[in-house]
Each structure stands twice: as C-alpha cells, then as structure tokens.
Protein backbone atom coordinates (compact mmCIF):
# COMPACT_ATOMS: atom_id res chain seq x y z
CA UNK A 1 14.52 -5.62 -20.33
CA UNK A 2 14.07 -9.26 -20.75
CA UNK A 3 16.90 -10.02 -17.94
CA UNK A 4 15.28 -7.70 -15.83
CA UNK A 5 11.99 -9.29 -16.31
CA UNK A 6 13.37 -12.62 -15.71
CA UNK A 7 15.20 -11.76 -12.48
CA UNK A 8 11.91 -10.56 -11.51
CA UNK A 9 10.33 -13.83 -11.67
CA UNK A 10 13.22 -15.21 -10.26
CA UNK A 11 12.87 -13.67 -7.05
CA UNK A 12 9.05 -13.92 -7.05
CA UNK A 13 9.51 -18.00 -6.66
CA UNK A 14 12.59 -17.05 -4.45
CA UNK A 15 10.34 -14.75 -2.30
CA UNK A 16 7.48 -17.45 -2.61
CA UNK A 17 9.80 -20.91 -1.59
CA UNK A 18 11.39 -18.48 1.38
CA UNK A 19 7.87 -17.59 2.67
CA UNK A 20 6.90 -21.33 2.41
CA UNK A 21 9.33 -21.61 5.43
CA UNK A 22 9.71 -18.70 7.20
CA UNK A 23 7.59 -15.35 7.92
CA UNK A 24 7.66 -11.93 6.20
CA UNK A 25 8.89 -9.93 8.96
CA UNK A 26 12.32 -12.47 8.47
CA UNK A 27 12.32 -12.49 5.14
CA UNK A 28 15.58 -10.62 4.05
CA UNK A 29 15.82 -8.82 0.49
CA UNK A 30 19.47 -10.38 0.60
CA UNK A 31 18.29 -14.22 1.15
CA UNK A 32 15.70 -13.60 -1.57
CA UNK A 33 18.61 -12.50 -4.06
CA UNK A 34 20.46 -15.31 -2.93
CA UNK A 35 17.87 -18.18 -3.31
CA UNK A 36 17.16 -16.44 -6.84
CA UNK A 37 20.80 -16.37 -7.66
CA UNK A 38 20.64 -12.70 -8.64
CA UNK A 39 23.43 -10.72 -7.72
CA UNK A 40 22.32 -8.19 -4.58
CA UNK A 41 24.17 -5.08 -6.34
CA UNK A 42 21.80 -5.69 -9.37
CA UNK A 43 18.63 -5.08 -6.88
CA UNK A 44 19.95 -1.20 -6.02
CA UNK A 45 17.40 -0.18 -8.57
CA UNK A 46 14.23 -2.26 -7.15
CA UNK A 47 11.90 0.59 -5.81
CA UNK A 48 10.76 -0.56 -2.62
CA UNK A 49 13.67 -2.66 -1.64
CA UNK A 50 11.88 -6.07 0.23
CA UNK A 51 8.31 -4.22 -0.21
CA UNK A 52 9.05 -4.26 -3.75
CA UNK A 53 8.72 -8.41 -3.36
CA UNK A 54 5.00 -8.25 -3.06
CA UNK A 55 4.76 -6.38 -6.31
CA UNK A 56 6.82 -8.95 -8.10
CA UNK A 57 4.69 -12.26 -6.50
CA UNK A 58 1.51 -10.22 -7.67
CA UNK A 59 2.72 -9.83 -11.19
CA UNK A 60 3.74 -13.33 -11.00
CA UNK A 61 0.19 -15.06 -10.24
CA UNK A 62 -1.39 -12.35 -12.70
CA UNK A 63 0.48 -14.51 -15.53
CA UNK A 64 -0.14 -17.20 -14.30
CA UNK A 65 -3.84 -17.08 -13.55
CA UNK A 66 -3.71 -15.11 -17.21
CA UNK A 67 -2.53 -19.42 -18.59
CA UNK A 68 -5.49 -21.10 -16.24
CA UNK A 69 -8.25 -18.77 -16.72
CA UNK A 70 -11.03 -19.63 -19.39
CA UNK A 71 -13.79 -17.47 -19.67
CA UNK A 72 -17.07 -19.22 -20.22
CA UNK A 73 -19.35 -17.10 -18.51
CA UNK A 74 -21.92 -15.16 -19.77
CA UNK A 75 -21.65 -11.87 -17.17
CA UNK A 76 -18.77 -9.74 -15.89
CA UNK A 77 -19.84 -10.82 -12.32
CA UNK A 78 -19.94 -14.58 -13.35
CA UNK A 79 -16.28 -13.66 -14.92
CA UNK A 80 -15.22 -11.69 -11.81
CA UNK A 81 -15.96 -14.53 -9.75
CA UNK A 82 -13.97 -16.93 -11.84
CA UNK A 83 -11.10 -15.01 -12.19
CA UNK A 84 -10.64 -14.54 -8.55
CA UNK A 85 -11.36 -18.22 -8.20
CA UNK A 86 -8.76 -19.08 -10.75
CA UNK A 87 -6.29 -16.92 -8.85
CA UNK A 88 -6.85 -18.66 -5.61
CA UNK A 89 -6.78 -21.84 -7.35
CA UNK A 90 -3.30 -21.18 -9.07
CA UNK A 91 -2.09 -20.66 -5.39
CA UNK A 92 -3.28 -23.57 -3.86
CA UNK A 93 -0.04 -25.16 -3.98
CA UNK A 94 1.57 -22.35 -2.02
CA UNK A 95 -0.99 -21.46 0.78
CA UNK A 96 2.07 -21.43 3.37
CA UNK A 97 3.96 -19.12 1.01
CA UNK A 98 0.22 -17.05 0.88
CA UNK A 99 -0.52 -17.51 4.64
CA UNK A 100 3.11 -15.89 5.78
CA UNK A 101 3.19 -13.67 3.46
CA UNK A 102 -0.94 -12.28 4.19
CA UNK A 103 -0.01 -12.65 7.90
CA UNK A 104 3.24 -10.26 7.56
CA UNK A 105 1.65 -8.08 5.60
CA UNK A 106 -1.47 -7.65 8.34
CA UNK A 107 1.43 -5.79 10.50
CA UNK A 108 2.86 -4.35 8.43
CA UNK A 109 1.27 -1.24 7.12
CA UNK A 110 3.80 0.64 5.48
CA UNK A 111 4.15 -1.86 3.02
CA UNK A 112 0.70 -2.24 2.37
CA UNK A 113 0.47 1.54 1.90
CA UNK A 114 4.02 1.57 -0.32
CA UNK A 115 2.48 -1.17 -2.62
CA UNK A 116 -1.02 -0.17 -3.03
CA UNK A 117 -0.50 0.65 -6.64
CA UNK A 118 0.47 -3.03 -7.32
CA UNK A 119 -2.73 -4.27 -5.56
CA UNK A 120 -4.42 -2.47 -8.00
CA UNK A 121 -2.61 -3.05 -10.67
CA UNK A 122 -2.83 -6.94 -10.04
CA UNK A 123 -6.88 -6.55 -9.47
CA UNK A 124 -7.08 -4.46 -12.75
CA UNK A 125 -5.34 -6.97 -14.84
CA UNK A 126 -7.70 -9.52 -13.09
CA UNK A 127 -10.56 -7.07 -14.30
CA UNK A 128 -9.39 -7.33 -17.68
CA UNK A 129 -9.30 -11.05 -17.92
CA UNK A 130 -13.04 -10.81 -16.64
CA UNK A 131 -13.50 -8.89 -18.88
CA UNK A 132 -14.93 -6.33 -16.72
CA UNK A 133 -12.62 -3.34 -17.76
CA UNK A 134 -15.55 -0.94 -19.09
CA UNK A 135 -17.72 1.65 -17.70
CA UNK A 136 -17.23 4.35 -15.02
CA UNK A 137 -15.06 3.57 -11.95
CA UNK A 138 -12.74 0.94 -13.01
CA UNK A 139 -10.30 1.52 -10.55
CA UNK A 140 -12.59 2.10 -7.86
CA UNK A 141 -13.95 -1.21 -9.08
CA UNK A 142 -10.56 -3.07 -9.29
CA UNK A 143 -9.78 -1.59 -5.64
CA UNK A 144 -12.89 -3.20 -4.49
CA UNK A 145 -11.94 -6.72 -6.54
CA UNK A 146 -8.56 -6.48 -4.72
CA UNK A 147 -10.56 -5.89 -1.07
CA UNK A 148 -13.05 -8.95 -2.22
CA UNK A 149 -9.73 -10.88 -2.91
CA UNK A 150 -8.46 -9.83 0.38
CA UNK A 151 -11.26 -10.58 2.05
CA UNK A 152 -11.33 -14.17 0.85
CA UNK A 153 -7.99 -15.26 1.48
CA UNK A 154 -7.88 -15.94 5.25
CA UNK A 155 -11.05 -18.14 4.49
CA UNK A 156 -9.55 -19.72 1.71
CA UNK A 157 -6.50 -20.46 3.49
CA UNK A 158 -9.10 -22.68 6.00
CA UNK A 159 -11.23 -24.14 3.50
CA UNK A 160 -11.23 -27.83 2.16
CA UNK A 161 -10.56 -28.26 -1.54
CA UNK A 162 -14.20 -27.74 -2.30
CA UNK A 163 -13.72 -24.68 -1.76
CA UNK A 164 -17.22 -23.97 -0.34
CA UNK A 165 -17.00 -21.56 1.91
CA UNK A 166 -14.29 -19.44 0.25
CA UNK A 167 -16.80 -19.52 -2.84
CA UNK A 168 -19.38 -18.36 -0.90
CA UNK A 169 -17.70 -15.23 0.70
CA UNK A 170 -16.33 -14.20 -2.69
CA UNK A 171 -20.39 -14.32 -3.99
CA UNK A 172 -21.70 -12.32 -1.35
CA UNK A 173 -18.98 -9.75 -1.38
CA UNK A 174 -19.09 -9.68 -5.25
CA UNK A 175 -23.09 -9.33 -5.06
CA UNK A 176 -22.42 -5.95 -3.02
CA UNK A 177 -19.99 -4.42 -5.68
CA UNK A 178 -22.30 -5.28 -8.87
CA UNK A 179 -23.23 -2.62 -10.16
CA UNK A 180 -20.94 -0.25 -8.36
CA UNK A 181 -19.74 2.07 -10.43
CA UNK A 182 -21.30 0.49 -13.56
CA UNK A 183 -24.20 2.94 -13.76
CA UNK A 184 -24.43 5.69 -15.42
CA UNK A 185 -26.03 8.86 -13.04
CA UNK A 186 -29.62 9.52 -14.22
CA UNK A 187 -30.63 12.95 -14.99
C-alpha cells in the first residue's frame, strides 16, 4: 500500500512538472509514468487511466494544504475561506501546471464527469480542515466549496500576489452558500 501510495505522488508532481510545459489534451499517461519513473505495466490498475491524474494532483494539494493550513478563525465560513485560500496559496508556485491543467479540463467533459467523486472528495477533506464537516448537506456543501474553488481559479490565475480580487470572489461566493444546508427545516 505504501508503494502504491508513493507512486501516486510520484506521478502527481510528474503530472504537475508535465503540465507546467505542455497542455492536458497532450499530456500522455505514458510520459507521466515515465517522468515519475514508474513502470507503465504497474499503472494497468489506475481506474481512469490519464483521468485518473486529476484525482491523484487533488489528493496531492489536500496534504499539502492539510501542512500550511492553521485554523485561527472563529467561524466555519471564516475557516472555509482560509482553507480555500491556503489551497490556492500552496499552488502558487505551479499556476502554469493549474492553468493547463483548468484549461484542458474546460473541454474536456468526460473527465470532469469521470472524476467528480474526487472533486468532492478533495472539497470534503477541505471541509474537514475548516472544520465545517457538521450539519445537514455536507456533500451538497462540499460540492458547492469545490464550485466556489472552481470559480476562483481563473481569477486567481490573473491576480497579483495580493490576492485581492481572487479574495474577493471567494467572499461573495462563500456569502451565498452560508447557511446552505446548515439549517435545520422549521416545523
């Protein structure tokens, strides 16, 4: 398990350095295995094939915003909108890795559709750093964190290091889910 889970990471940076260079729509399974020096025959079991990439780079971040987040903030929304700030932030030194790989993905549905349990699997785990985890809806919840997230990134990958405007799309977006799901029905 512990092979498997480093040959996963492994071709998460593999995956991440190749889309620093090159677009998703030429991004091979085979040069991925190759930059990660992982044998191709020992990838016959990854579900997904090259779709299965953007599962592995979301797992990836999760850990690593999981070392740079600190929660200091009194409310699950303050903590939502730190979390997804630290994830953006632990990406900052890969926005052309981010940009080709959220440009590929725009055309290419399929994978979007094939990998939607890893989007919310990566906005769930983001949840529970926040904190957020409780109540009523929590996946429909952690599918809206993961559309906020979305949302944010093509602004993100224009903004200055300030961050401003990214910060400010990820407020007003998180301002319309509060709540959501959170309330109990009245009687």
């Amino acid at each position: 398990m512990a092979k498997a889970a480093n040959n996963d990471d492994k071709l998460a940076d593999a995956a991440l350095k190749l889309l620093a260079k090159r677009s998703w729509r030429d991004l091979a399974l085979a040069d991925v295995a190759k930059g990660a020096k992982v044998p191709l025959a020992q990838l016959q079991d990854l579900r997904g094939g090259k779709s299965a990439l953007v599962g592995l780079i979301l797992k990836k971040i999760g850990a690593e915003t999981t070392k740079a987040y600190k929660p200091e903030s009194d409310t699950a929304r303050e903590r939502l909108f730190d979390v997804a700030l630290a994830w953006l932030e632990t990406n900052a030194r890969r926005k052309p890795a981010i940009r080709s790989l959220y440009e590929g993905l725009k055309y290419d549905p399929i994978t979007l559709i094939s990998e939607r349990k890893e989007f919310a699997a990566a906005a769930n785990w983001l949840m529970t750093l926040a904190q957020a985890d409780t109540g009523p809806a929590v996946q429909a919840r952690a599918l809206a964190l993961a559309a906020i997230i979305a949302r944010a990134i093509p602004m993100w990958l224009e903004d200055d290091a300030e961050m401003a405007a990214t910060m400010a799309r990820l407020d007003s977006d998180l301002s319309r889910m509060d709540g959501f799901g959170r309330k109990s029905p009245s009687r």
